[in-house]
Protein backbone atom coordinates (compact mmCIF):
# COMPACT_ATOMS: atom_id res chain seq x y z
CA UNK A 1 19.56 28.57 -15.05
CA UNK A 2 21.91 30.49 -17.68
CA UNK A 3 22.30 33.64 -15.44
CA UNK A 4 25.09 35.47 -16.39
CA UNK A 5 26.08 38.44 -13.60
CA UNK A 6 28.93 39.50 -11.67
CA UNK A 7 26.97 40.24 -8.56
CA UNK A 8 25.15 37.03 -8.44
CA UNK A 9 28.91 35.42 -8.63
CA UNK A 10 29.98 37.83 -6.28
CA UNK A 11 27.05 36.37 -3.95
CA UNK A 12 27.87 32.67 -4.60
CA UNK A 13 31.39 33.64 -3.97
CA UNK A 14 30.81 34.41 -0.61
CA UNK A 15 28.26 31.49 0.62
CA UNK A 16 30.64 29.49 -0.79
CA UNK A 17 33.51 31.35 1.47
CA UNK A 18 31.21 30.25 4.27
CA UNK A 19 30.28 26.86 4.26
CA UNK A 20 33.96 25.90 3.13
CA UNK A 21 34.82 27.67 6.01
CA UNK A 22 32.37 25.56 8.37
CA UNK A 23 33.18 22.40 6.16
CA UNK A 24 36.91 22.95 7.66
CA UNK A 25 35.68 23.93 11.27
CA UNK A 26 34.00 20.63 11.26
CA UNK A 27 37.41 18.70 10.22
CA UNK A 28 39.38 20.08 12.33
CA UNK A 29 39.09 17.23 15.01
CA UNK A 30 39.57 14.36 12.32
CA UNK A 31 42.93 16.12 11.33
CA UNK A 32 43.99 16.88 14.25
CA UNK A 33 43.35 13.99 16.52
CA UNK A 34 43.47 11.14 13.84
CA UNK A 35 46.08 12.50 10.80
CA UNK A 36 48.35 14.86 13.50
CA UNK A 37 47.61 17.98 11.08
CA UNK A 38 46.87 21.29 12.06
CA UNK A 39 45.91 23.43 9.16
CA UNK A 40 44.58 26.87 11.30
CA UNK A 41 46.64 29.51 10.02
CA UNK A 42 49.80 29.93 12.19
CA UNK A 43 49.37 33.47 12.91
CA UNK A 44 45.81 32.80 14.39
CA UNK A 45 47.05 30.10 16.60
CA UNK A 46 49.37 32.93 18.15
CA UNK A 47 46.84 35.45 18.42
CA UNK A 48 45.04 32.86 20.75
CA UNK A 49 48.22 31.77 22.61
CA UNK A 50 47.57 28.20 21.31
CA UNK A 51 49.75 25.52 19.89
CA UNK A 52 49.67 22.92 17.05
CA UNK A 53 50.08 19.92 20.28
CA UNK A 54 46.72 21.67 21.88
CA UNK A 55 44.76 20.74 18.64
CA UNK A 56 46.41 17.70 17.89
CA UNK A 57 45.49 16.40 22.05
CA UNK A 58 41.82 17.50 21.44
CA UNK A 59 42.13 20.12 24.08
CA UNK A 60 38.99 22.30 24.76
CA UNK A 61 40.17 24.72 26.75
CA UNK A 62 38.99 28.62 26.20
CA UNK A 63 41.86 29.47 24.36
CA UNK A 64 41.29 26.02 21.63
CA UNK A 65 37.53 27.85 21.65
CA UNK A 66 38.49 31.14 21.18
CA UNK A 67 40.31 30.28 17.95
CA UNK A 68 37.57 28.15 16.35
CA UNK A 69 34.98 31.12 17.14
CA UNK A 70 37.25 33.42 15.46
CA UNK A 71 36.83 30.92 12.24
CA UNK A 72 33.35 30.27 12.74
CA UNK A 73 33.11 34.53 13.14
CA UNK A 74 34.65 34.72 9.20
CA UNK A 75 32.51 32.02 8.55
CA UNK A 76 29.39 34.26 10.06
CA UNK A 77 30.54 37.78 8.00
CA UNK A 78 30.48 35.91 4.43
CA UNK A 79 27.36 34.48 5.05
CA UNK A 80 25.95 37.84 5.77
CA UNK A 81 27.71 39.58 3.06
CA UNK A 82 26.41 37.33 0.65
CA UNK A 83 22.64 37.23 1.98
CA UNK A 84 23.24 41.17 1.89
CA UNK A 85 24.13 40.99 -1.38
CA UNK A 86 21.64 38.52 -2.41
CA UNK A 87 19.01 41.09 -1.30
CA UNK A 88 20.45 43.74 -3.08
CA UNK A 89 20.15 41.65 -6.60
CA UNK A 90 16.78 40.37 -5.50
CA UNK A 91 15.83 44.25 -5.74
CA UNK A 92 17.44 45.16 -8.65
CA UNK A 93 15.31 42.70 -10.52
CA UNK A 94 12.39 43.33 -8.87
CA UNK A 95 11.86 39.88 -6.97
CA UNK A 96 12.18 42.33 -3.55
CA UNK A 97 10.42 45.29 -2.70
């Protein structure tokens, strides 16, 4: 489209922050399960009281929950940031009122 603006990156920067986030969410089980591979930050897994083994056994239990609602949460506030900032360009070039 040859748009050229900060704030529209800023935007894109965000969605994209989001669905990578729910791209990894959604691989979590074929790492975990199938390649042994935990890749959830360390310090989240201890927040939750979980382990590496819980993820790699497929466990569902609250706790296993608990930690992929906290990713799907961050997941959640960049795709809100960047539909609130979306809006905010829409109005500034008039496509909003």
């Amino acid at each position: 489209m040859g748009i050229k603006s900060l704030d529209v990156d800023h935007v894109a920067s965000h969605l994209g922050k989001s669905e990578g986030i729910v791209k990894f969410i959604r691989a979590i089980p074929h790492y975990g399960t199938r390649r042994r591979r935990v890749l959830i930050p360390t310090s989240l897994l201890a927040l939750h009281k979980v382990s590496q083994e819980d993820f790699i056994r497929g466990k569902r239990e609250q706790k296993v929950k608990d930690v992929i609602f906290e990713l799907a949460s961050i997941a959640y506030r960049h795709l809100d940031e960047g539909n609130f900032l979306l809006f905010q360009v829409l109005l500034a070039i008039g496509l909003k009122n």
